[in-house]
N, C-alpha and C. Protein backbone atom coordinates (compact mmCIF):
# COMPACT_ATOMS: atom_id res chain seq x y z
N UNK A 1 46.75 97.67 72.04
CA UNK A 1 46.43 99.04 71.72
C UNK A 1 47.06 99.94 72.78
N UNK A 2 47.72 100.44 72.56
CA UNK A 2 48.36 101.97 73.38
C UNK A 2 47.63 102.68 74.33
N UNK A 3 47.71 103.18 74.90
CA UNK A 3 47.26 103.72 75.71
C UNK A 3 48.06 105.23 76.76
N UNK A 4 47.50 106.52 76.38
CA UNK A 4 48.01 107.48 77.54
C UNK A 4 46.96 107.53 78.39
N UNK A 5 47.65 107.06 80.02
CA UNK A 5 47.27 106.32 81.00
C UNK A 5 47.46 108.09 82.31
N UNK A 6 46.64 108.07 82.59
CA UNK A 6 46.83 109.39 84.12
C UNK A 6 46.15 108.25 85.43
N UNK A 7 47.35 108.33 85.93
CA UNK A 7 46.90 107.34 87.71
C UNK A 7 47.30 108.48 88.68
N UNK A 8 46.07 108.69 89.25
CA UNK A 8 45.97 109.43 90.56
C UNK A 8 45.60 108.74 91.98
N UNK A 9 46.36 108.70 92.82
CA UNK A 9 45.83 107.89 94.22
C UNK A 9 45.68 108.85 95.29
N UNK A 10 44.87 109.69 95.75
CA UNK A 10 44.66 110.65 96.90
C UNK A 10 43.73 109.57 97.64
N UNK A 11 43.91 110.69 99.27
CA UNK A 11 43.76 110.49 99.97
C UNK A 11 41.78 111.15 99.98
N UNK A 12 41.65 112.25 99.16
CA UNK A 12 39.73 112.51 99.25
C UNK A 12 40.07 113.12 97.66
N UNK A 13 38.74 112.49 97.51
CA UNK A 13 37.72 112.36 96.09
C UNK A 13 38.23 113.90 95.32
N UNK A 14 38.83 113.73 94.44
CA UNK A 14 38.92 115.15 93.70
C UNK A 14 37.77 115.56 92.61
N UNK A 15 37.87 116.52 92.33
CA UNK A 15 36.91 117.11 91.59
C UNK A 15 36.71 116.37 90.02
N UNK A 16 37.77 115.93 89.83
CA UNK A 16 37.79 115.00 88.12
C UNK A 16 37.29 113.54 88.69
N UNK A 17 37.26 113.28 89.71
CA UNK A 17 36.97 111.70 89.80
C UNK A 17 35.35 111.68 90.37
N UNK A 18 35.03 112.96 91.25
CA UNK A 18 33.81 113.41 91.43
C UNK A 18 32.90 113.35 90.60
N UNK A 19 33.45 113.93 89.06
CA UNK A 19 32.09 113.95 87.97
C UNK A 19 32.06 112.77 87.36
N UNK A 20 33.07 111.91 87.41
CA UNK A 20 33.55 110.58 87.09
C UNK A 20 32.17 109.70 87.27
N UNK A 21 32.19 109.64 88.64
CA UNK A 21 31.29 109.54 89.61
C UNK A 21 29.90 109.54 89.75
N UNK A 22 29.70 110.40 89.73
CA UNK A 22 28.68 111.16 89.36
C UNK A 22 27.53 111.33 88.39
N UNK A 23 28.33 110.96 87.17
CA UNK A 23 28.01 111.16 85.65
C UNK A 23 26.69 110.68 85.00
N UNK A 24 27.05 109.01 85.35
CA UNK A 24 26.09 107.64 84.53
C UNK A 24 26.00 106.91 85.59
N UNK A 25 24.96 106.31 85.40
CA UNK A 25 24.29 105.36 85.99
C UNK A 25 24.96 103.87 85.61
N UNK A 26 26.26 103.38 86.61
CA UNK A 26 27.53 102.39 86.20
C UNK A 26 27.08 101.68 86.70
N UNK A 27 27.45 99.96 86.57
CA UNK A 27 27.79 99.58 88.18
C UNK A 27 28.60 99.85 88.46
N UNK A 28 28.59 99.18 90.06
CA UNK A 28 30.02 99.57 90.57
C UNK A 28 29.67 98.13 91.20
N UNK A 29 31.40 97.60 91.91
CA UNK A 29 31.49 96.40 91.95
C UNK A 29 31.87 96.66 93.98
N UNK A 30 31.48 96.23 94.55
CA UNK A 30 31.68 95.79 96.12
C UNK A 30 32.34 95.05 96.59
N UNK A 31 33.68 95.62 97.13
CA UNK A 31 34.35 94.16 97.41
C UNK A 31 34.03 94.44 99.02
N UNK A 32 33.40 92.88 99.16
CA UNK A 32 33.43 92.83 101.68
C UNK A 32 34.33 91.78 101.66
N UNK A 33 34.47 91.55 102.67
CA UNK A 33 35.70 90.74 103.07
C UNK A 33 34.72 90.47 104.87
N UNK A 34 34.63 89.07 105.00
CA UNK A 34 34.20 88.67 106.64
C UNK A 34 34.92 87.25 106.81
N UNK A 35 35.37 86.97 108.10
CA UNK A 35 36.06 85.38 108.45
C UNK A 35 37.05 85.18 107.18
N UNK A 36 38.13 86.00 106.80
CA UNK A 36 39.10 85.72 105.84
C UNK A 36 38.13 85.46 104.38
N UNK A 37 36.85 85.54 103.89
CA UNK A 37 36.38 85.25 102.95
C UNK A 37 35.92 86.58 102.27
N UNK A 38 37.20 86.40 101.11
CA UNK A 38 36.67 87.94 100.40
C UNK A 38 35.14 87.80 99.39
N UNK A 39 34.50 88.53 99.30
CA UNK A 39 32.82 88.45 98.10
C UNK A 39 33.04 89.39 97.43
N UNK A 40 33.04 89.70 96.41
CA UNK A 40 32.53 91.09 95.06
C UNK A 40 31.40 90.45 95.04
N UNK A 41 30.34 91.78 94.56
CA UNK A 41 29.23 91.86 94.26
C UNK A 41 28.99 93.02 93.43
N UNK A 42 28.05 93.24 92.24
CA UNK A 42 27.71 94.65 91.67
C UNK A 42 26.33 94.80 92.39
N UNK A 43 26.46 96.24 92.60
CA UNK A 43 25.79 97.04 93.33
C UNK A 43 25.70 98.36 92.58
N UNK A 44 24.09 99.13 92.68
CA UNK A 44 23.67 100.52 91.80
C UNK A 44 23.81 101.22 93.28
N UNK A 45 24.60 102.52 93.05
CA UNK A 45 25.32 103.60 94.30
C UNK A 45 24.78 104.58 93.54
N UNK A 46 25.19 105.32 94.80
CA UNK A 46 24.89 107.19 94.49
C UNK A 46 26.16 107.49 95.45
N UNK A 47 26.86 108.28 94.49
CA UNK A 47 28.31 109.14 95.07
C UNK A 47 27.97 111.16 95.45
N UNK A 48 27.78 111.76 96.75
CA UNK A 48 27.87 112.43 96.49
C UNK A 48 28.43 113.30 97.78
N UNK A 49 29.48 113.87 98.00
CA UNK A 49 30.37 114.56 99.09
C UNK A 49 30.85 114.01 99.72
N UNK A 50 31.88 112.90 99.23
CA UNK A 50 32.48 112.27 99.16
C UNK A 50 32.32 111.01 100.39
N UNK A 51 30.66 110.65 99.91
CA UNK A 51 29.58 109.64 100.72
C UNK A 51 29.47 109.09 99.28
N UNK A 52 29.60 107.45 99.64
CA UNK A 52 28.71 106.67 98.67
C UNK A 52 27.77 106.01 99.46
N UNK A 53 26.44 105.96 98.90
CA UNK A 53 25.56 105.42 99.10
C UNK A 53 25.10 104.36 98.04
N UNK A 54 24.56 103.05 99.19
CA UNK A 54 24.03 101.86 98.22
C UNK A 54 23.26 101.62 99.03
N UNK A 55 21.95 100.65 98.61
CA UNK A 55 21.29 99.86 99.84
C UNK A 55 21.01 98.29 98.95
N UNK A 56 21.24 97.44 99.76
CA UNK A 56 21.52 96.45 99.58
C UNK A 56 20.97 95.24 100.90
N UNK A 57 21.36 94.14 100.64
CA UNK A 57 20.90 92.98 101.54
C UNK A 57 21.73 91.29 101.62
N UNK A 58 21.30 90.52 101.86
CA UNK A 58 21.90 89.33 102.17
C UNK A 58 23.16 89.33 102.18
N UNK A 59 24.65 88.36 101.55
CA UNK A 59 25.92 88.27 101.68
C UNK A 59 26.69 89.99 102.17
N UNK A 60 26.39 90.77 100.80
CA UNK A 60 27.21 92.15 101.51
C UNK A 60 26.88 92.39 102.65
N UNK A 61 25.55 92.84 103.03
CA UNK A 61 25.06 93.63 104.05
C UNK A 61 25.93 92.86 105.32
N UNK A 62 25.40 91.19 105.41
CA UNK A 62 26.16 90.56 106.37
C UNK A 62 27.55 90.49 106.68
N UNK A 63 27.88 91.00 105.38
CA UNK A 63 29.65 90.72 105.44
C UNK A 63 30.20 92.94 106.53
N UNK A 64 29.59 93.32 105.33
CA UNK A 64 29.90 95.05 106.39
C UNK A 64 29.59 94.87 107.21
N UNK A 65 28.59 94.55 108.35
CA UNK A 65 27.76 94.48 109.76
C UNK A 65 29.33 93.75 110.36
N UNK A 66 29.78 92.70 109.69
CA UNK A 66 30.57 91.98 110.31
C UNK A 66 31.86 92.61 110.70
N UNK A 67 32.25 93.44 109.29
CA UNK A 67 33.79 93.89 108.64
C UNK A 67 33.10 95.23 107.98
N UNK A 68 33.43 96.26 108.76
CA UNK A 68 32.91 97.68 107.73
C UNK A 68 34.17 98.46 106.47
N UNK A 69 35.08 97.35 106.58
CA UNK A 69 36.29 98.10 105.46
C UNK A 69 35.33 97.16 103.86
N UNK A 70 35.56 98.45 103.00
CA UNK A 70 35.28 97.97 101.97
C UNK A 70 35.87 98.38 100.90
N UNK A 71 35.72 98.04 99.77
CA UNK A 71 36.60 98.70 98.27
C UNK A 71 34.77 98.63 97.32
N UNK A 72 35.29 99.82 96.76
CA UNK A 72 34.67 99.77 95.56
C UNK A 72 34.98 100.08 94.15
N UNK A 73 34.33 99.30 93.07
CA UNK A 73 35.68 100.06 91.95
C UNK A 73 34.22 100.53 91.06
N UNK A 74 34.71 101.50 89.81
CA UNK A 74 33.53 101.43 89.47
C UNK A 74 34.38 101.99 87.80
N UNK A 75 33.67 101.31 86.78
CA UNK A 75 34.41 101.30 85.45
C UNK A 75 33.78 101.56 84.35
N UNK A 76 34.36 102.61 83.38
CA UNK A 76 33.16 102.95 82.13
C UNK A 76 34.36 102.58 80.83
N UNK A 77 33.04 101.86 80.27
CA UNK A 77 34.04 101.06 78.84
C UNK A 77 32.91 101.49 77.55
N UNK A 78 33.79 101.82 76.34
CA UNK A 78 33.07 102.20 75.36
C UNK A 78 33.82 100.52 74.27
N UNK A 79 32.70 99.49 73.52
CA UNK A 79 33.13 98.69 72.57
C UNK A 79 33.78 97.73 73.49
N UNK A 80 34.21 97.93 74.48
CA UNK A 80 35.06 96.95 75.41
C UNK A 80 36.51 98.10 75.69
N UNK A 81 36.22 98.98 75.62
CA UNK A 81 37.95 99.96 75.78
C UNK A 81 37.77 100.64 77.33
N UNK A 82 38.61 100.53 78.32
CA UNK A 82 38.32 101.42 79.30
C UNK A 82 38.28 103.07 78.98
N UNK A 83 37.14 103.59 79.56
CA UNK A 83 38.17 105.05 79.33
C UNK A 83 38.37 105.39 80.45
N UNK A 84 37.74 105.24 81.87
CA UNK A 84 38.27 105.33 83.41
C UNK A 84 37.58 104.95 84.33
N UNK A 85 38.28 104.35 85.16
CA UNK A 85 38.29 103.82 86.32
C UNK A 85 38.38 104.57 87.79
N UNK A 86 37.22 104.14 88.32
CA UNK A 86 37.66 104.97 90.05
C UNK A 86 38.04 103.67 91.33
N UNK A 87 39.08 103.48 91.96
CA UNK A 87 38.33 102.22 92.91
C UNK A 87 38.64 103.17 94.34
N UNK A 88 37.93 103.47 94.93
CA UNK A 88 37.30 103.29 96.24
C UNK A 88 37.68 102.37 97.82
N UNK A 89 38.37 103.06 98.70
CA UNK A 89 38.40 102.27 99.97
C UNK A 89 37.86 102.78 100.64
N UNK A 90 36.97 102.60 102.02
CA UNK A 90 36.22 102.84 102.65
C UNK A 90 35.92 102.57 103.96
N UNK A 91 35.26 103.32 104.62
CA UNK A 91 34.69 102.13 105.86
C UNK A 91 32.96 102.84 105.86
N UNK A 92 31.80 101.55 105.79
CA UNK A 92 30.87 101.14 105.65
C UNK A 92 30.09 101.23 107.18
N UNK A 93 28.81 102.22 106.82
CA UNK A 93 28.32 102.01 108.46
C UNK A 93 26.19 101.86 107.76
N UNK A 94 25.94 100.98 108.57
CA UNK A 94 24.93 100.40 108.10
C UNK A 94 24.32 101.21 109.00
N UNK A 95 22.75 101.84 107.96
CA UNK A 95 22.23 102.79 108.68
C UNK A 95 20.90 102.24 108.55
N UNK A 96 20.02 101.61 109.93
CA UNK A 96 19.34 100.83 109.72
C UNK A 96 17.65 101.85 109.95
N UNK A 97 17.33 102.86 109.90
CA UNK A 97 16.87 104.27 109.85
C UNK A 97 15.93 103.89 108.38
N UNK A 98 14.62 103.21 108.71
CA UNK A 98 14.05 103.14 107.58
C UNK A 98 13.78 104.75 106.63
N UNK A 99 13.20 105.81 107.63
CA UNK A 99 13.36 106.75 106.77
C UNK A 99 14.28 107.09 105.83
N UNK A 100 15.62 106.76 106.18
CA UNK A 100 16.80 107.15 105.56
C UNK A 100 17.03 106.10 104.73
N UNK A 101 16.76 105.04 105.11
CA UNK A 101 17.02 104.20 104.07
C UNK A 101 15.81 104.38 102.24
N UNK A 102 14.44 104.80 102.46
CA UNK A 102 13.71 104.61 101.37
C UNK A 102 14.25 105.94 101.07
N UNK A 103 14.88 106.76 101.57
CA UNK A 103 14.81 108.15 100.72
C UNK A 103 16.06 107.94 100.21
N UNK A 104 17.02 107.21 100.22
CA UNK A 104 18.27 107.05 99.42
C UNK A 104 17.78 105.57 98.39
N UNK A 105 17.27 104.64 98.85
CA UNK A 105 16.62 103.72 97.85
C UNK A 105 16.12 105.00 96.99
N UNK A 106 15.20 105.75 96.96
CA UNK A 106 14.39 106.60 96.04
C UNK A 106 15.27 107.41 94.91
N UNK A 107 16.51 107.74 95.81
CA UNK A 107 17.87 108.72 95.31
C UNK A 107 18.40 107.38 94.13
N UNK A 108 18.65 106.46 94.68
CA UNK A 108 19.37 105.55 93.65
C UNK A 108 18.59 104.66 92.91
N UNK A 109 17.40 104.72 92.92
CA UNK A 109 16.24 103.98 92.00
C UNK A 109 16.44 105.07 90.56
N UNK A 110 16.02 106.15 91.38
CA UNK A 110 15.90 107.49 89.90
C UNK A 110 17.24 107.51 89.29
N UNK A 111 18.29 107.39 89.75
CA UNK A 111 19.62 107.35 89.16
C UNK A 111 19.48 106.55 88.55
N UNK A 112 18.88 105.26 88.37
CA UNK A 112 18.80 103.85 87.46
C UNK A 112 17.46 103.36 86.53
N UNK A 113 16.35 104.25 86.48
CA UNK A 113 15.24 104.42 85.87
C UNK A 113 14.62 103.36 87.07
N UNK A 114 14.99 103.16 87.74
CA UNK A 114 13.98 101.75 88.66
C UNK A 114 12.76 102.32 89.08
N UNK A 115 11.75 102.13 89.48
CA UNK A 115 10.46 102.57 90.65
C UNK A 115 10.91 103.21 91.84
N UNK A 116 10.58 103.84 92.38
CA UNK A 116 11.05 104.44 93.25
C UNK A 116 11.29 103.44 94.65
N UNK A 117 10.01 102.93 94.42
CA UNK A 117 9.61 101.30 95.75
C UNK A 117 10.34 100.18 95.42
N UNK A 118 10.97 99.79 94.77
CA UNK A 118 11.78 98.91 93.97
C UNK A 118 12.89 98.54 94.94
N UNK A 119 12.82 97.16 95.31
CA UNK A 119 14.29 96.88 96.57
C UNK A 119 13.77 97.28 97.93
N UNK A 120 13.03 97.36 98.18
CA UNK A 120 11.95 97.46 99.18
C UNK A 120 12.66 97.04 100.40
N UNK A 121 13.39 95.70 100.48
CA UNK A 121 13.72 94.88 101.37
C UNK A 121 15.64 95.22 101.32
N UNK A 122 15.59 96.03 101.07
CA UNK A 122 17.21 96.25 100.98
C UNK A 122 17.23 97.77 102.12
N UNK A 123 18.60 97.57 102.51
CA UNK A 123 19.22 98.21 103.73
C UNK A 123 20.18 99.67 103.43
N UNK A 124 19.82 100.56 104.00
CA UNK A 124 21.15 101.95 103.78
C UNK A 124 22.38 101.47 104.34
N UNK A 125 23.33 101.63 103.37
CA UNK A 125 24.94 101.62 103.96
C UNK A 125 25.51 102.84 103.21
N UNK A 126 26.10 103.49 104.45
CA UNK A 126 26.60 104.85 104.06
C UNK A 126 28.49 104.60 103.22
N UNK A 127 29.17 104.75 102.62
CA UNK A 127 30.67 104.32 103.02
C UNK A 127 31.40 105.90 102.69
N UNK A 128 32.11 106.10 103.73
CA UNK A 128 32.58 106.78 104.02
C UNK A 128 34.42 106.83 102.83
N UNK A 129 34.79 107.59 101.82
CA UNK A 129 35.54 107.25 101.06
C UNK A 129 37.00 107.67 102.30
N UNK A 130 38.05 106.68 102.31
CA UNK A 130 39.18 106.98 103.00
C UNK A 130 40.11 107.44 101.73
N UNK A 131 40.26 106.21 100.76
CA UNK A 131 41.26 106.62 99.75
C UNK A 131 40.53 106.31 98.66
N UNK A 132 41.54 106.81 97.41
CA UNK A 132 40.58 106.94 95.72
C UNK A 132 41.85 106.37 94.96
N UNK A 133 41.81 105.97 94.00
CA UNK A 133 42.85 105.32 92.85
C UNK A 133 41.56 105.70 91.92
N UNK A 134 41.97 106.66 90.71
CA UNK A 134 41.22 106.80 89.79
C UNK A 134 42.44 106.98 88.40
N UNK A 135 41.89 106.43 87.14
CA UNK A 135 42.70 106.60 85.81
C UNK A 135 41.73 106.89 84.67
N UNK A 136 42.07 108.06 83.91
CA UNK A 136 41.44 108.16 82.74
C UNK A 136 42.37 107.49 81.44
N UNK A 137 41.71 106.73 80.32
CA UNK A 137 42.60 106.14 79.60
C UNK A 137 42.14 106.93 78.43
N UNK A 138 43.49 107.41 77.40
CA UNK A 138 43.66 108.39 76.39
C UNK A 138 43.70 107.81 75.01
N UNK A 139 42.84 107.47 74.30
CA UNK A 139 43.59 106.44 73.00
C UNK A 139 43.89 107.51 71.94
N UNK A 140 43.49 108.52 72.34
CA UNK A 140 44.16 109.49 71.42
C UNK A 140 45.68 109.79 70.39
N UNK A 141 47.16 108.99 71.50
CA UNK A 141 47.76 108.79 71.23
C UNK A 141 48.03 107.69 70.19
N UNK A 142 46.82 106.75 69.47
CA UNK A 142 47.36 105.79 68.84
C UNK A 142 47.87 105.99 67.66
């Protein structure tokens, strides 16, 4: 199937990849990397000024503490069709600030219908976006 394809790679979050972002409640996928051993993981974030926030625990958490460069991609498909993609590079700073941590758990619970107390035992990691690769896909053209 065809496709009119727009690839943008900046250096900070633009305003079309922002609402991208923003929008729905996606996953998004985590790539850490520690001792040459790369992990993906999906993870529920909150994107906002050009901060993503997740809180999370075991393999990731250990792998950022270790290695704070990270990627994130995050992808919306209608039937199985992309219509766009954001992926995310970063560097990851674990903010171990229980206050700060339940009030962004609370921020990304409501983004996902969860309980607000829900993940209780999971950790704030701030990631700081360095670069963006985002594409909207057009099937309009078919």
């Amino acid at each position: 199937m065809p496709f009119a394809v727009a690839d943008n790679i900046v250096s900070t979050v633009p305003p079309e990849a922002e609402r991208l972002l923003e929008r729905e409640p996606l996953m998004a996928h985590l790539g850490t990397c520690a001792e040459g051993r790369p992990h993906v993981a999906p993870v529920w974030y909150r994107y906002a000024d050009g901060v993503v926030e997740i809180v999370t625990t075991g393999r990731k958490l250990a792998n950022i503490r270790e290695n704070p460069r990270v990627s994130l991609s995050i992808q919306k498909d209608d039937a199985g069709q992309t219509q766009w993609m954001v992926s995310l590079l970063g560097t990851a700073t674990v903010v171990d600030a229980e206050d700060e941590t339940t009030a962004a758990r609370h921020r990304i619970n409501q983004k996902y219908g969860a309980a607000p107390d829900a993940y209780a035992e999971n950790t704030l990691v701030r990631i700081e976006v360095g670069s963006v690769t985002y594409r909207t896909y057009d099937d309009e053209g078919e």
